[in-house]
Protein backbone atom coordinates (compact mmCIF):
# COMPACT_ATOMS: atom_id res chain seq x y z
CA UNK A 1 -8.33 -2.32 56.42
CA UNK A 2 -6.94 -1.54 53.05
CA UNK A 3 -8.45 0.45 50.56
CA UNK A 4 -11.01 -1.62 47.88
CA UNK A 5 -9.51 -0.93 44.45
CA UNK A 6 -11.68 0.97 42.22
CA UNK A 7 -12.01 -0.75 38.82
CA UNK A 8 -10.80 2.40 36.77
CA UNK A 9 -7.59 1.99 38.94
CA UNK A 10 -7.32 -1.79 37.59
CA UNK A 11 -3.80 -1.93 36.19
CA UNK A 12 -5.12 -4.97 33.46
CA UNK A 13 -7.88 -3.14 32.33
CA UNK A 14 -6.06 0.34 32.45
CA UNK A 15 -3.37 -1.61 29.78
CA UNK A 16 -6.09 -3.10 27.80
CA UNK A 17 -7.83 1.02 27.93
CA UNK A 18 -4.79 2.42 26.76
CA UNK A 19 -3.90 -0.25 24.01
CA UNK A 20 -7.26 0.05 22.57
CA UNK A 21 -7.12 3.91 22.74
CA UNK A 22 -4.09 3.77 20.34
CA UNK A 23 -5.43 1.47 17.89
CA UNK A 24 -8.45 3.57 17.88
CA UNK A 25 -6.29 6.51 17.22
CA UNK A 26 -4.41 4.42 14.77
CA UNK A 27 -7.54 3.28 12.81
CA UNK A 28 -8.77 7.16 12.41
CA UNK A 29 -5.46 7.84 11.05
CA UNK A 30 -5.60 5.48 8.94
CA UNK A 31 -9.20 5.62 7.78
CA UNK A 32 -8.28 9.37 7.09
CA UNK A 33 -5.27 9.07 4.73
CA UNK A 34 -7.42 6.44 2.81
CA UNK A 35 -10.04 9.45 2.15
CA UNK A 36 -7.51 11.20 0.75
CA UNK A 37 -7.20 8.37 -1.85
CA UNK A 38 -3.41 7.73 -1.27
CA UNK A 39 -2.02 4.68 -2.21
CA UNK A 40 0.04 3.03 0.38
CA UNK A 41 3.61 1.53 -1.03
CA UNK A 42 4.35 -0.26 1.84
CA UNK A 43 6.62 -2.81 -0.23
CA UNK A 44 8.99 -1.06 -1.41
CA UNK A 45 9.86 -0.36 2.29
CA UNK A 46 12.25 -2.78 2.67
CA UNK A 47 14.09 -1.44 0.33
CA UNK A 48 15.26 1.32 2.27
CA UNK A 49 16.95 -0.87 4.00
CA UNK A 50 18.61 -3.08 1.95
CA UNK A 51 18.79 -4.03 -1.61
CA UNK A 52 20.33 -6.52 -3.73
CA UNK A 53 22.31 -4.56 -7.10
CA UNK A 54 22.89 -6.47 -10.12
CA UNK A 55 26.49 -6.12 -11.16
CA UNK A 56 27.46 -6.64 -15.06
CA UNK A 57 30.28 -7.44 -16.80
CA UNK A 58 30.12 -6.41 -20.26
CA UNK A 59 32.97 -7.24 -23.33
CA UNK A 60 35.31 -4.60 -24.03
CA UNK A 61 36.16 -6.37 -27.52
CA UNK A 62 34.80 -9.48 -29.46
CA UNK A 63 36.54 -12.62 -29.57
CA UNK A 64 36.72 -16.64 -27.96
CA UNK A 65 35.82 -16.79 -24.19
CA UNK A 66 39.05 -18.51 -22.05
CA UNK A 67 40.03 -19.14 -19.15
CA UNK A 68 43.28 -19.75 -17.97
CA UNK A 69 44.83 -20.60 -14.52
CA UNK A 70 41.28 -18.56 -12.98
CA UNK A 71 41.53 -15.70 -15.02
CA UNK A 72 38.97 -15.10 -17.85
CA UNK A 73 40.12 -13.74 -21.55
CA UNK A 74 39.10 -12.63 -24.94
CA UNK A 75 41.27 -14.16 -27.19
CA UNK A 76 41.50 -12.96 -31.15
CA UNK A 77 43.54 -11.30 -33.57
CA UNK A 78 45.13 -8.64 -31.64
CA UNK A 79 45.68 -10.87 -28.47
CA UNK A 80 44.29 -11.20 -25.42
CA UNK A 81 41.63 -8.70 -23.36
CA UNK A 82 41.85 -9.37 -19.88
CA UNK A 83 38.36 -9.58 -17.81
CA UNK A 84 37.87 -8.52 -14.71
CA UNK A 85 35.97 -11.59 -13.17
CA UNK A 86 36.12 -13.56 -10.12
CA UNK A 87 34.81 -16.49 -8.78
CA UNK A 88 31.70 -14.87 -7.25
CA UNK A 89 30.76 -14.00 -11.22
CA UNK A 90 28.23 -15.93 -13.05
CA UNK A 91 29.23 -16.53 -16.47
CA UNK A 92 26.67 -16.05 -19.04
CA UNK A 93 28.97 -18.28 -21.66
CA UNK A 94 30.48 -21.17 -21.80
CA UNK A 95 34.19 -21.44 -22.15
CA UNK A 96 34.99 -21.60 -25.55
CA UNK A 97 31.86 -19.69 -27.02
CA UNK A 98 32.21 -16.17 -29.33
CA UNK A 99 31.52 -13.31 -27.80
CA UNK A 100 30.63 -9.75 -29.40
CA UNK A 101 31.97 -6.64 -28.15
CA UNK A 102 29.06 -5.30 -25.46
CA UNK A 103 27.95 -8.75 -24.67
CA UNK A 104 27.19 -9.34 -21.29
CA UNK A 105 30.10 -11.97 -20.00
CA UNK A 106 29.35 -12.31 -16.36
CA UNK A 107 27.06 -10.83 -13.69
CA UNK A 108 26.57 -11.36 -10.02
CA UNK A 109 24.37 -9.75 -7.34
CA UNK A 110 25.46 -7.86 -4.32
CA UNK A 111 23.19 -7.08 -1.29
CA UNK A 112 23.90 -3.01 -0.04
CA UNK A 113 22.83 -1.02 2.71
CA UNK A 114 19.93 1.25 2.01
CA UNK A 115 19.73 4.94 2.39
CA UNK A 116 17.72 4.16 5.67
CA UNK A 117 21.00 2.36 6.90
CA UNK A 118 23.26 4.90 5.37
CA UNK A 119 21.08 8.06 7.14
CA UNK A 120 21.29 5.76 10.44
CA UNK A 121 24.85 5.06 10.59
CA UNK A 122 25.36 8.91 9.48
CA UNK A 123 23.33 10.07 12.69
CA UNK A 124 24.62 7.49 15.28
CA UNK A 125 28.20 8.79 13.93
CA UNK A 126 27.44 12.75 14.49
CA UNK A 127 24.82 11.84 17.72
CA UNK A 128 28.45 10.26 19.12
CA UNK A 129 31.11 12.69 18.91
CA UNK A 130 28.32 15.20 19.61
CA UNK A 131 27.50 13.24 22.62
CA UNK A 132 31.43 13.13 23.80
CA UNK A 133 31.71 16.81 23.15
CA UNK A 134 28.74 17.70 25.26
CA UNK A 135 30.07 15.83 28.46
CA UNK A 136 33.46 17.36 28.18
CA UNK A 137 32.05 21.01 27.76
CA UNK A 138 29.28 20.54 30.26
CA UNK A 139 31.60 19.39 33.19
CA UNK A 140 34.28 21.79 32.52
CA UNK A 141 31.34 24.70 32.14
CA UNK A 142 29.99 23.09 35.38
CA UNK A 143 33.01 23.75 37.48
CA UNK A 144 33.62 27.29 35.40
CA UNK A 145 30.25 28.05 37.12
CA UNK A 146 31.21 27.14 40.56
CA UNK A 147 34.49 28.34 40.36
CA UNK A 148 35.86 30.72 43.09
CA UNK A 149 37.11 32.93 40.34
CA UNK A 150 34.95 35.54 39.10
CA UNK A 151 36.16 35.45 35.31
CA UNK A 152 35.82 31.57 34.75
CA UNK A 153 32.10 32.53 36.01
CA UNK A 154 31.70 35.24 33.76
CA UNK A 155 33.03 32.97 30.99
CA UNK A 156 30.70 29.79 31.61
CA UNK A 157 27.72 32.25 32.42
CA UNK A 158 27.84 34.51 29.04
CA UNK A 159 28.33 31.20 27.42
CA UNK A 160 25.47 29.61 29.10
CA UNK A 161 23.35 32.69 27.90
CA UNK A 162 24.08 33.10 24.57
CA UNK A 163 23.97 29.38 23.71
CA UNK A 164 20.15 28.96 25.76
CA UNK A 165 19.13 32.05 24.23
CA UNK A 166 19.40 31.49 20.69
CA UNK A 167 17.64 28.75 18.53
CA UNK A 168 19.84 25.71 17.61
CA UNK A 169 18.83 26.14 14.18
CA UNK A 170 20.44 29.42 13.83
CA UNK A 171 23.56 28.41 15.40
CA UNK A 172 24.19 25.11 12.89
CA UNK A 173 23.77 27.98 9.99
CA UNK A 174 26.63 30.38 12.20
CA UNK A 175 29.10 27.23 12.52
CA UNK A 176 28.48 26.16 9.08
CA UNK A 177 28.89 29.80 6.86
CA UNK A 178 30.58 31.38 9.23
CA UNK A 179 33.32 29.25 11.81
CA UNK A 180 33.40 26.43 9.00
CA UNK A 181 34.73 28.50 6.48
CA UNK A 182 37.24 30.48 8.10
CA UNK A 183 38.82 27.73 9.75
CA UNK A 184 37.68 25.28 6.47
CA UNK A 185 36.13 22.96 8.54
CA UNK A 186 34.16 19.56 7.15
CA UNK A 187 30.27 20.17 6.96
CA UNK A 188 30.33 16.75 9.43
CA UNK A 189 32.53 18.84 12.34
CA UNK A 190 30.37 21.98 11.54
CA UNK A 191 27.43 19.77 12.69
CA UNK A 192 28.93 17.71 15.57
CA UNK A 193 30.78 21.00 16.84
CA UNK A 194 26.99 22.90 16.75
CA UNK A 195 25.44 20.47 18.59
CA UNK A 196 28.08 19.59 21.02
CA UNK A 197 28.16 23.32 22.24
CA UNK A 198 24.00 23.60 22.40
CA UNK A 199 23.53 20.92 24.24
CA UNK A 200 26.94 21.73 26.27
CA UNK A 201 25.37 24.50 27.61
CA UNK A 202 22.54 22.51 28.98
CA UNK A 203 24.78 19.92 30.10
CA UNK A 204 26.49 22.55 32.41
CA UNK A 205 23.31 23.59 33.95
CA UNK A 206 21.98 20.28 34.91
CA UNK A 207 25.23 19.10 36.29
CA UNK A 208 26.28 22.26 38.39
CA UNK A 209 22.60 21.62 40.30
CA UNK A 210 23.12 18.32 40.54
CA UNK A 211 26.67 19.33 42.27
CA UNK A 212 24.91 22.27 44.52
CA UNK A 213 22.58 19.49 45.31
CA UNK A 214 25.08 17.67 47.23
CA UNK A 215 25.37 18.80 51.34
CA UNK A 216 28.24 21.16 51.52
CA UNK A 217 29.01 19.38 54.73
CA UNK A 218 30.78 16.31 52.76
CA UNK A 219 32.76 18.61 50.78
CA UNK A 220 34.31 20.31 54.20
CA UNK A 221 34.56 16.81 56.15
CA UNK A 222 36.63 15.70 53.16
CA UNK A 223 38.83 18.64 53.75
CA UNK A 224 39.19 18.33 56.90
CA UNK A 225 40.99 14.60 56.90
CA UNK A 226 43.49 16.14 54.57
CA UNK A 227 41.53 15.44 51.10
CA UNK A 228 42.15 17.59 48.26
CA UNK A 229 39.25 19.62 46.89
CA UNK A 230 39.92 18.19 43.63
CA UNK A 231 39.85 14.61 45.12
CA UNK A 232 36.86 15.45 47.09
CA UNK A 233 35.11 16.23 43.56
CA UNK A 234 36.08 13.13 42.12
CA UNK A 235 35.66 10.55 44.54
CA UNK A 236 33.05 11.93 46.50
CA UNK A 237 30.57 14.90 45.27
CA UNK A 238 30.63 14.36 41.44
CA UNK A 239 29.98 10.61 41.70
CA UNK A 240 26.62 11.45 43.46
CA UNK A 241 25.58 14.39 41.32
CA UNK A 242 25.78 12.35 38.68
CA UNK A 243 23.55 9.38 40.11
CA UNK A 244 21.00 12.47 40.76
CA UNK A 245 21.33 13.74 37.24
CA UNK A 246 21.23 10.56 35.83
CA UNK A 247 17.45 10.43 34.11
CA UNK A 248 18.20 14.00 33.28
CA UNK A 249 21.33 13.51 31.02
CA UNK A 250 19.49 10.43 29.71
CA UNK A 251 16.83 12.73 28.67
CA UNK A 252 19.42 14.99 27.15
CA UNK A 253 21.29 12.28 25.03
CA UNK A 254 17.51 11.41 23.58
CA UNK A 255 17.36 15.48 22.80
CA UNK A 256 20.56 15.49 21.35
CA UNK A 257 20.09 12.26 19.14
CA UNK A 258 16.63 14.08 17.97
CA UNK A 259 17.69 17.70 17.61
CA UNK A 260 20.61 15.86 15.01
CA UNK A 261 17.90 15.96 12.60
CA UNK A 262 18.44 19.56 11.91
CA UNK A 263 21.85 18.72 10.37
CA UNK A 264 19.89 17.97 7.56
CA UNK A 265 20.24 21.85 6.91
CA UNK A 266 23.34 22.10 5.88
CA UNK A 267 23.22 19.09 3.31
CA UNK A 268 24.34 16.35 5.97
CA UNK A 269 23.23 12.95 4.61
CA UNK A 270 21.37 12.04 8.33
CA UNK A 271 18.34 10.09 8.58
CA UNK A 272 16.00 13.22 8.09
CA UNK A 273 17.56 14.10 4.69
CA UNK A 274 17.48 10.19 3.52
CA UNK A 275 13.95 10.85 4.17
CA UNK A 276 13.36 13.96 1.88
CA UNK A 277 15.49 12.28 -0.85
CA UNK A 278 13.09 9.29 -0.62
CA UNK A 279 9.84 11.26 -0.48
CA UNK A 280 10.81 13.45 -3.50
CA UNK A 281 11.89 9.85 -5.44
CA UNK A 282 8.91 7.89 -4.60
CA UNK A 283 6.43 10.47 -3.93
CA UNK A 284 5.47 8.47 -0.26
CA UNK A 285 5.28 10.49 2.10
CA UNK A 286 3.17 8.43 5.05
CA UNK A 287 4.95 5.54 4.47
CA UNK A 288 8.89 7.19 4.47
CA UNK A 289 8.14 9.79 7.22
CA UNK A 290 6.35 6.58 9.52
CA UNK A 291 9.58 4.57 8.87
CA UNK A 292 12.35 7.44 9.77
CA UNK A 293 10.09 8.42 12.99
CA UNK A 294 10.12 4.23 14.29
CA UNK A 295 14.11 4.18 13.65
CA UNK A 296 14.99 7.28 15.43
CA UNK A 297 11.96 5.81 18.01
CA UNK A 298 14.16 2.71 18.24
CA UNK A 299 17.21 5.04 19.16
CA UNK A 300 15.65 7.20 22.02
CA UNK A 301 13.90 3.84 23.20
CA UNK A 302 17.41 2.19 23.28
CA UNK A 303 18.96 5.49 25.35
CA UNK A 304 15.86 5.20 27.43
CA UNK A 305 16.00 1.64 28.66
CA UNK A 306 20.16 1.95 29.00
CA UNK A 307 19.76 4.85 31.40
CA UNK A 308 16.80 2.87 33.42
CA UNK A 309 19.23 -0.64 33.54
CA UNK A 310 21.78 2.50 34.71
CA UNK A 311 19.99 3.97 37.47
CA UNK A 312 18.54 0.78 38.84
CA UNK A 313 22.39 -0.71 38.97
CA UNK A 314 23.06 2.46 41.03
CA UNK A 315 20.25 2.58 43.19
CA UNK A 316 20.87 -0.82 44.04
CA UNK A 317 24.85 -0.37 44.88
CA UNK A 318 23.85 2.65 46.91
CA UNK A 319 26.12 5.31 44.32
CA UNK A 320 28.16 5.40 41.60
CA UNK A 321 31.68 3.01 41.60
């Protein structure tokens, strides 16, 4: 006989609990900020993200508006004045009509990326190279560790150490006054070369469990039908440690993409400083600091439903091609 479901176990009603929990949670928010009297600017949101920018042409001299085989002129005494219009220009005369120097001749209207979109692409660009340079020192750490010889242990291990032991924070400000200037390296590299070697440290710890994970028994089978070891590693044992490390890498990607935010330091346009510079120019803080927590949201949400698609494409092959 199976078990009678208890209603508090209801999986409808549990979604319909929860949803109304956060709007509830939501609404206090809310109802607190408006004792505070703020006024909510929620229009000129958009405009983070993209604007339109009125582009003038103005007239370097006076004289007679022309145009001649689709180049525009001011034509008078001294000769012709050149104008540097286009057919995307609006003309704000008609051929043929006097213009005065500082007139207006032509305008047109341009659409541009925000500083929202600016910030993003700035910390999807240093999340990236971060993200390369974290695999690369992880694995390589990884197989320091579980080298046979002692000194590539020692290596990875007092790496490991220092690099868990000390606050990121502290070690963007060492790459950026110290390493950066001696070897003159861009404020960008400081930033990517910080957090590549953080979260590389990390990287090498999750992936030389997920490699002591796997029975040691495969490892000498391989060996014995004449595999290399290095083969072995490639084909065989890293392949599954890295199905089993899978949601924990994910979860390190969504870290890294997060922890970029402290770029923002060491004057690295990212999404976090776009938000400062917007605060301090519109004086809204709920609305800016809501807006830069949904995009990086939409990031980590993004990394998060990749690495699920990921491990259920595994899962169902059985391992990793």
């Amino acid at each position: 006989m199976s078990k009678k479901q208890s209603l508090a176990q209801n999986k409808t009603l549990g979604h319909f609990i929860a949803f109304a929990f956060y709007i509830a949670v939501g609404y206090f928010l809310y109802s607190a900020a408006s004792g505070m009297n703020y006024e909510w600017k929620w229009t000129s949101i958009p405009k983070y993200f993209v604007y339109e920018q009125n582009i003038n042409v103005t007239a370097p001299t006076g004289g007679v508006l022309m145009e001649e085989e689709g180049k525009y002129f001011l034509k008078n005494d001294d000769g012709k004045t050149y104008l540097d219009i286009d057919s995307s220009y609006e003309l704000e005369y008609n051929i043929g009509a006097d213009i005065y120097e500082f007139d207006y001749v032509a305008s047109k209207t341009i659409t541009k990326a925000g500083p929202v979109l600016i910030g993003l692409w700035t910390t999807l660009k240093i999340s990236f190279f971060a993200a390369i340079l974290t695999f690369i020192i992880g694995i390589v750490t990884a197989l320091m560790k579980l080298s046979s010889y002692v000194f590539l242990k020692d290596i990875a291990t007092v790496y490991i150490t220092l690099v868990r032991g000390t606050p990121l924070l502290v070690q963007i400000f060492l790459f950026y006054f110290i390493v950066a200037n001696i070897f003159e390296l861009d404020r960008f590299v400081a930033g990517v070369l910080s957090l590549g070697i953080f979260f590389g440290a990390y990287m090498a710890e999750v992936l030389r469990g997920a490699i002591q994970s796997i029975d040691k028994g495969q490892l000498e089978a391989a060996n014995s039908l004449g595999i290399s070891h290095f083969q072995a590693m490639r084909y065989i044992i890293f392949p599954q440690a890295l199905k089993r490390a899978l949601p924990t890498l994910v979860g390190e990607m969504i870290a890294l993409v997060k922890d970029s935010s402290l770029v923002s330091v060491i004057a690295i346009t990212d999404l976090t400083k776009v938000g400062r510079e917007i605060v301090a120019n519109t004086f809204s803080p709920f609305e800016t600091w809501i807006v830069i927590a949904l995009v990086y949201l939409s990031i980590t949400f993004s990394l998060s439903y990749l690495g699920h698609l990921l491990e259920k494409k595994y899962n169902a092959k059985g391992g990793m091609a």
